[in-house]
N, C-alpha and C. Protein backbone atom coordinates (compact mmCIF):
# COMPACT_ATOMS: atom_id res chain seq x y z
N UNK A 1 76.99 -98.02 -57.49
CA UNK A 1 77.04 -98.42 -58.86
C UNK A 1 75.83 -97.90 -59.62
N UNK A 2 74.58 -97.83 -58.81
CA UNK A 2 73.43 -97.55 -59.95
C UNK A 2 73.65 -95.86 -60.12
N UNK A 3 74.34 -95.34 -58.58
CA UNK A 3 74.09 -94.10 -58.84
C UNK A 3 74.90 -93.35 -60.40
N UNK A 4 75.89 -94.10 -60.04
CA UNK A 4 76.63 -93.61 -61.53
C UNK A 4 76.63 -94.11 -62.71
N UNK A 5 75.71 -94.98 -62.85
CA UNK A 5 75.00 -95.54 -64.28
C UNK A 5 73.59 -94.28 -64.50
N UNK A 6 72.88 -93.78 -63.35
CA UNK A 6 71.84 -92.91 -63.26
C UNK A 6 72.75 -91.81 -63.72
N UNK A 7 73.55 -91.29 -63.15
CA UNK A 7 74.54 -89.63 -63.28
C UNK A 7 74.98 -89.57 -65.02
N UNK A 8 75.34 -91.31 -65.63
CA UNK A 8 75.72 -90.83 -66.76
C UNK A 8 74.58 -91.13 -67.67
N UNK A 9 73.25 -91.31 -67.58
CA UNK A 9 72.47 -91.48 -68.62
C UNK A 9 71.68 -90.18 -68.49
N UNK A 10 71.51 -89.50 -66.56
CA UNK A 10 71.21 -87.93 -67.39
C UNK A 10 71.75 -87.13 -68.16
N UNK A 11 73.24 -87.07 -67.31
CA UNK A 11 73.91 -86.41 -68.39
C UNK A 11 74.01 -86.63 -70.43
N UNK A 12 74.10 -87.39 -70.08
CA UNK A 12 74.10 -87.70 -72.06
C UNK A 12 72.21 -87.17 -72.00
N UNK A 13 71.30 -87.57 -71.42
CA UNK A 13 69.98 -86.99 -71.83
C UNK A 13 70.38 -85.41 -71.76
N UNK A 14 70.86 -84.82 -71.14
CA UNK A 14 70.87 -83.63 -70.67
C UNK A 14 71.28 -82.86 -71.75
N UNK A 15 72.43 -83.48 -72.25
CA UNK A 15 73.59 -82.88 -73.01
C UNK A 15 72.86 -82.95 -74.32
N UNK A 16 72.19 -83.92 -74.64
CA UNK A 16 71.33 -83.44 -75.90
C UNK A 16 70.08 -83.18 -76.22
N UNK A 17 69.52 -82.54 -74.73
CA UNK A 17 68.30 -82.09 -75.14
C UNK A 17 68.50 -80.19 -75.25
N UNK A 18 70.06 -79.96 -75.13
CA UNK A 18 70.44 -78.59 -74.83
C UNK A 18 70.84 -78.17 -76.28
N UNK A 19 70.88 -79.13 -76.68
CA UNK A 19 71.65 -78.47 -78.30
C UNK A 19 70.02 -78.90 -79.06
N UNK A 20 69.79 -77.39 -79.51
CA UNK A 20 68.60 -77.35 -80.59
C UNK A 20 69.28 -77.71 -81.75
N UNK A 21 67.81 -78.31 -82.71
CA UNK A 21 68.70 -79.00 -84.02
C UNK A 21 68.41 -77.83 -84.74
N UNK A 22 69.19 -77.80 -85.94
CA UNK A 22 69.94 -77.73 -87.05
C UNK A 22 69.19 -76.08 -87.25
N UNK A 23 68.53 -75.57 -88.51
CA UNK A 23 68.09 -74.45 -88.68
C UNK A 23 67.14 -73.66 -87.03
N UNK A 24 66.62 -74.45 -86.64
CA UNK A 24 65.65 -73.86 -85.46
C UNK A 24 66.24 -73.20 -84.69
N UNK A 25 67.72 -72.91 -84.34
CA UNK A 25 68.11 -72.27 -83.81
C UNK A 25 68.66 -71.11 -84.66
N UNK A 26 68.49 -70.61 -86.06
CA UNK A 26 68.49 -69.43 -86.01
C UNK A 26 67.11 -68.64 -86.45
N UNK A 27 66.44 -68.81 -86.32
CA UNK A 27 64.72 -68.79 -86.07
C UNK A 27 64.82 -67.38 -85.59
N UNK A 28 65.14 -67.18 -84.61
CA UNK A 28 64.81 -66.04 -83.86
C UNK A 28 65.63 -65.02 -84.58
N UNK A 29 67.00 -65.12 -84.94
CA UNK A 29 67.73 -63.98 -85.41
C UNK A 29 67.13 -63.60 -86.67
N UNK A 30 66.23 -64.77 -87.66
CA UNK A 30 65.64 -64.38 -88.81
C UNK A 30 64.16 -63.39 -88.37
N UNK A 31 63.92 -63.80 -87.18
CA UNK A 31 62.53 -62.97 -87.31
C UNK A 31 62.62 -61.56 -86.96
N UNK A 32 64.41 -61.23 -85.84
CA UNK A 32 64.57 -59.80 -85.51
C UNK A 32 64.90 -59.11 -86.67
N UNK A 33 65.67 -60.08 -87.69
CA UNK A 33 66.29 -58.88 -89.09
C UNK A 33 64.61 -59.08 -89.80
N UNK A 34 63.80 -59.42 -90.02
CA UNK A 34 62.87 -59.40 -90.73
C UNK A 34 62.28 -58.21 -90.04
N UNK A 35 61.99 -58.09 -89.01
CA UNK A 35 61.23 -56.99 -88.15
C UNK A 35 61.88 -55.45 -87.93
N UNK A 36 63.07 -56.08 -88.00
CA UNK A 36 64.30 -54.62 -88.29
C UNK A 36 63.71 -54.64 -89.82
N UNK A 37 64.00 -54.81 -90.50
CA UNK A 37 63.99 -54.37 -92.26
C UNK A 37 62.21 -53.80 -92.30
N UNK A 38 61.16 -54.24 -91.83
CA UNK A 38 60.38 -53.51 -92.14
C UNK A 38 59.84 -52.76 -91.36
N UNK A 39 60.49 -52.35 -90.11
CA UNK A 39 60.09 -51.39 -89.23
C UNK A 39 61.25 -50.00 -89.16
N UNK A 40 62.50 -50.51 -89.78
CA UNK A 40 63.57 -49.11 -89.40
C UNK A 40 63.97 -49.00 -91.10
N UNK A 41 64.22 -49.94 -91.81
CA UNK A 41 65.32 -49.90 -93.20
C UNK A 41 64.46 -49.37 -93.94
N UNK A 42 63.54 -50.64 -94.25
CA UNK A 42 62.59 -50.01 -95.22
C UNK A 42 62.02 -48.68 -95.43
N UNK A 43 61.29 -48.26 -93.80
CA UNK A 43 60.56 -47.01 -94.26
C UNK A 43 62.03 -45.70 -94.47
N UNK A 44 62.78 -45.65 -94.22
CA UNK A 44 64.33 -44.55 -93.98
C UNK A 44 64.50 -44.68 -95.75
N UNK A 45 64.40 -46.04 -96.15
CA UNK A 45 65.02 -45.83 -97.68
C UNK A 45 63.91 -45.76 -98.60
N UNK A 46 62.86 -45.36 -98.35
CA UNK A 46 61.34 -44.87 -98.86
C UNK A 46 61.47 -43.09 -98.93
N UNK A 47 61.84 -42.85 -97.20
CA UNK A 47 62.13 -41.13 -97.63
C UNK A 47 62.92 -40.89 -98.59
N UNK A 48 64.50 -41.60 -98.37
CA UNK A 48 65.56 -41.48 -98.86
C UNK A 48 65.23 -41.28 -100.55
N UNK A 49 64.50 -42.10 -100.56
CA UNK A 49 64.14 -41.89 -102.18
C UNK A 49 63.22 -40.49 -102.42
N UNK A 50 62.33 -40.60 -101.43
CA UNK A 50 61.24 -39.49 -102.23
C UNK A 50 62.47 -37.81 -101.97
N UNK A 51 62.63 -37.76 -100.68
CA UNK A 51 63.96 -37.15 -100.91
C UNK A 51 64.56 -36.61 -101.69
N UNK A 52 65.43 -37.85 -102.30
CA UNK A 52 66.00 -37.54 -103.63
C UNK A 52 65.22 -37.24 -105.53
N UNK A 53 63.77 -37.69 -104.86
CA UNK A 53 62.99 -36.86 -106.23
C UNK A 53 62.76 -35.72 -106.34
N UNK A 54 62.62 -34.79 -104.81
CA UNK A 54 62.23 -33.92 -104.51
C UNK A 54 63.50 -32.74 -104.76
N UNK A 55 64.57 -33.17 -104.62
CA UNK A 55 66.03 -32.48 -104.89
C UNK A 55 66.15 -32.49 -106.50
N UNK A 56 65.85 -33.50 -107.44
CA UNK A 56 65.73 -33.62 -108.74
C UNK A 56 64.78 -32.95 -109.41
N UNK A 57 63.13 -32.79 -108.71
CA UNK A 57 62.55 -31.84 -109.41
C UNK A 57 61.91 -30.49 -108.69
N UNK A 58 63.01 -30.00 -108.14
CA UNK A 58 63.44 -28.56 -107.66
C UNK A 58 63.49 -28.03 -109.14
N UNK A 59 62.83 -26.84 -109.12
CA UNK A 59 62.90 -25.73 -110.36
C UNK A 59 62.40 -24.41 -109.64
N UNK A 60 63.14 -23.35 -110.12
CA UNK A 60 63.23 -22.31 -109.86
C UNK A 60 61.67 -21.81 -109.97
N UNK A 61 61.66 -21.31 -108.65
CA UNK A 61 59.84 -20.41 -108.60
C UNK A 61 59.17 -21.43 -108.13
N UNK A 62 59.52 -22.26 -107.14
CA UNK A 62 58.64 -23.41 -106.48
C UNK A 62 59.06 -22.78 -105.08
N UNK A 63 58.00 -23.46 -103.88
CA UNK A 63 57.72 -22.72 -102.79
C UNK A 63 58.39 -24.01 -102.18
N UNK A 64 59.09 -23.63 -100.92
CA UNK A 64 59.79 -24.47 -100.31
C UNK A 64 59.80 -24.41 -98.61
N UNK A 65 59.82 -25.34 -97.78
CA UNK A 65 60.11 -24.78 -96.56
C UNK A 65 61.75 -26.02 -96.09
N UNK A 66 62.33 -25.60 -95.39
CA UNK A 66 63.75 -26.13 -94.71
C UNK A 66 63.47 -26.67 -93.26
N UNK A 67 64.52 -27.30 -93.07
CA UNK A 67 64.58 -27.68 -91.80
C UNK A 67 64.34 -27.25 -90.55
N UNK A 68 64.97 -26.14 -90.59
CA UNK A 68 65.03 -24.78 -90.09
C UNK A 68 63.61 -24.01 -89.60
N UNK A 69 62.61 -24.79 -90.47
CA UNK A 69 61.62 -23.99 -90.35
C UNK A 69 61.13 -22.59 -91.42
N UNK A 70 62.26 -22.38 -91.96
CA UNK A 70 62.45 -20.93 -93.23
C UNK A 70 61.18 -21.44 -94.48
N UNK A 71 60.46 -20.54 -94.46
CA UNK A 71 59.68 -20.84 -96.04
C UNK A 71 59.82 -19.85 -96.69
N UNK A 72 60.30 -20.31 -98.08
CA UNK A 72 60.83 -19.29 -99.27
C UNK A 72 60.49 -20.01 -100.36
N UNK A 73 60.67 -19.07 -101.44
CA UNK A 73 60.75 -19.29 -102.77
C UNK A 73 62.22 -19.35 -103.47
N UNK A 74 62.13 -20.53 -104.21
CA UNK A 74 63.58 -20.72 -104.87
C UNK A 74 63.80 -19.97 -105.99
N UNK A 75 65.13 -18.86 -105.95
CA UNK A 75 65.22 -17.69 -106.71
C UNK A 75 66.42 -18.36 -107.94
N UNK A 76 67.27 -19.04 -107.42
CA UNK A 76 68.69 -19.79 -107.24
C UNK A 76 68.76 -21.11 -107.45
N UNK A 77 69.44 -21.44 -108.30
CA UNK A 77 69.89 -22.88 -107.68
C UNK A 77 71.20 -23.52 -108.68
N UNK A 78 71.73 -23.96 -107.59
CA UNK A 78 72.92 -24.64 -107.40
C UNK A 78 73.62 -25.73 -108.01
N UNK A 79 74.23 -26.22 -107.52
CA UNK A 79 74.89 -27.67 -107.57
C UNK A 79 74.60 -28.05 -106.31
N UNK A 80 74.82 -27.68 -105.00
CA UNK A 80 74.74 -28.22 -103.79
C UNK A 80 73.99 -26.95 -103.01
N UNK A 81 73.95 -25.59 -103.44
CA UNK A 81 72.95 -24.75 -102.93
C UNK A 81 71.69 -24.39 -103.31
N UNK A 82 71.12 -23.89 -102.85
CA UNK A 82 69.92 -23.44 -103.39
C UNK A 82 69.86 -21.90 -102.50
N UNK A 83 69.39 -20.67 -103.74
CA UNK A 83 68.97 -19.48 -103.06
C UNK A 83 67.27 -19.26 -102.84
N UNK A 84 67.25 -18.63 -101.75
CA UNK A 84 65.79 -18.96 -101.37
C UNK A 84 65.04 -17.38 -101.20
N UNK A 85 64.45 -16.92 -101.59
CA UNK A 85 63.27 -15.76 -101.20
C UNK A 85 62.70 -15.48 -100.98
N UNK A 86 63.24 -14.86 -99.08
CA UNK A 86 62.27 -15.50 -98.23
C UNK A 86 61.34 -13.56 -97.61
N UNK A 87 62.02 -12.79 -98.10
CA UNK A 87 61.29 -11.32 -98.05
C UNK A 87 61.13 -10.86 -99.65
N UNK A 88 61.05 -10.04 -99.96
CA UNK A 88 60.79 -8.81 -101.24
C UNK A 88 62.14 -8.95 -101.19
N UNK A 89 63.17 -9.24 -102.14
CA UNK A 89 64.42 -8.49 -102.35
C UNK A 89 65.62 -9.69 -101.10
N UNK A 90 65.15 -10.51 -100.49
CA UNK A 90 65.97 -10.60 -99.84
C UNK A 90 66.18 -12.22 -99.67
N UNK A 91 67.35 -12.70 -100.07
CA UNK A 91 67.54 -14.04 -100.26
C UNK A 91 68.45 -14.42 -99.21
N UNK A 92 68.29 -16.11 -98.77
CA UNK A 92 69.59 -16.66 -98.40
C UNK A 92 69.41 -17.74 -98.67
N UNK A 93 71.42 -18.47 -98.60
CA UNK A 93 71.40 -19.50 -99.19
C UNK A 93 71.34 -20.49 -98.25
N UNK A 94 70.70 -21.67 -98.90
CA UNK A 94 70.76 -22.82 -98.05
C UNK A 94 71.77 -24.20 -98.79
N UNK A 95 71.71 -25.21 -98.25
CA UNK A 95 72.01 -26.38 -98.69
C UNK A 95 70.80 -26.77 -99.27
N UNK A 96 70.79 -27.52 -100.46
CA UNK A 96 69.55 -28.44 -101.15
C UNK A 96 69.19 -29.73 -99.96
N UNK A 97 70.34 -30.16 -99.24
CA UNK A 97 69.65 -30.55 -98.36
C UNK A 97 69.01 -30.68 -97.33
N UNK A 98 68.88 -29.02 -97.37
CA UNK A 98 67.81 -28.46 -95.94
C UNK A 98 66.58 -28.66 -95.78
N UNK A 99 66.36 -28.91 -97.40
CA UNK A 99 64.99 -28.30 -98.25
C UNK A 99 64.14 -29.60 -97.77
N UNK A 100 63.21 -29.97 -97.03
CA UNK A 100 62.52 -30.93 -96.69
C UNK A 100 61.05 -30.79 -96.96
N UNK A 101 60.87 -30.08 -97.59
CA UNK A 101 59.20 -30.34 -98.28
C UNK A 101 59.19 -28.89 -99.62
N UNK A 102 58.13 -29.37 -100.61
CA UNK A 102 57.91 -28.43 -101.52
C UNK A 102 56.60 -28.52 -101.32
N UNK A 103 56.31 -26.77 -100.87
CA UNK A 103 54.85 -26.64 -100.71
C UNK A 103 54.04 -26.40 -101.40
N UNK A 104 52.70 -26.51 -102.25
CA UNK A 104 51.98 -26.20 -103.01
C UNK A 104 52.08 -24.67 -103.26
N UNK A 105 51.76 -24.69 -104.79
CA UNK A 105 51.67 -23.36 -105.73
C UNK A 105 50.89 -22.80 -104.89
N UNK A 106 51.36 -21.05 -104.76
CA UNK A 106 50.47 -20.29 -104.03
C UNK A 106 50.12 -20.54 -102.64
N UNK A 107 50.93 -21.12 -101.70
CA UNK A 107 51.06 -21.15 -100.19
C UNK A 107 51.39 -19.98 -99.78
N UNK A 108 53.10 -19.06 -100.66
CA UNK A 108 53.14 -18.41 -99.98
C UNK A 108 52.66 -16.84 -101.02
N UNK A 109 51.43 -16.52 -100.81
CA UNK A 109 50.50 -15.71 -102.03
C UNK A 109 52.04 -14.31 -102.27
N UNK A 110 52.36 -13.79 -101.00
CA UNK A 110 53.05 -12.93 -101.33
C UNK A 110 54.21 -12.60 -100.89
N UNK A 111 55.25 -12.75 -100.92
CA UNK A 111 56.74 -12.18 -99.83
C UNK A 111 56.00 -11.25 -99.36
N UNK A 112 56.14 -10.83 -97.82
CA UNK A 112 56.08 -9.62 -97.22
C UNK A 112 57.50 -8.78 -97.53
């Protein structure tokens, strides 16, 4: 008899010391999206922007280098291309979104 007056008062202790109360249990999922947003989102939609300033103030006769590695001068430009001049006389086209940095005036002093 005592044993099963003992069996059911752990259990009921048991049974509610297992259920965390109310907000505290999502505690943890708030601190992984907080730590996601300023370790992966945030900085991606920081490029994303400068990025997209850098595609907006593209003007012809600015020095450029691509993904690719290619550094040219922009001879061209597009809607979605950009022509690039990357010898004396000799262009190719890229996507505007190859274009991943604009290098300072006079980097590249002369086409070979």
């Amino acid at each position: 008899m005592i044993s099963i007056a003992y069996a059911q008062e752990v259990a009921a202790t048991g049974a509610a010391a297992a259920q965390p109360g109310g907000p505290m249990q999502y505690i943890p999922f708030i601190l992984i999206f907080v730590f996601v947003w300023f370790m992966m989102i945030r900085p991606q939609m920081k490029r994303a922007k400068e990025h997209k300033q850098l595609m907006a103030s593209l003007q012809k006769g600015d020095e450029v280098l691509t993904q690719g590695g290619l550094a040219g001068r922009v001879s061209k430009l597009g809607e979605s291309y950009v022509a690039l001049e990357v010898l004396s006389g000799a262009e190719i086209l890229v996507q505007r979104s190859a274009i991943v940095l604009a290098l300072p005036k006079g980097t590249l002093k002369s086409l070979p």
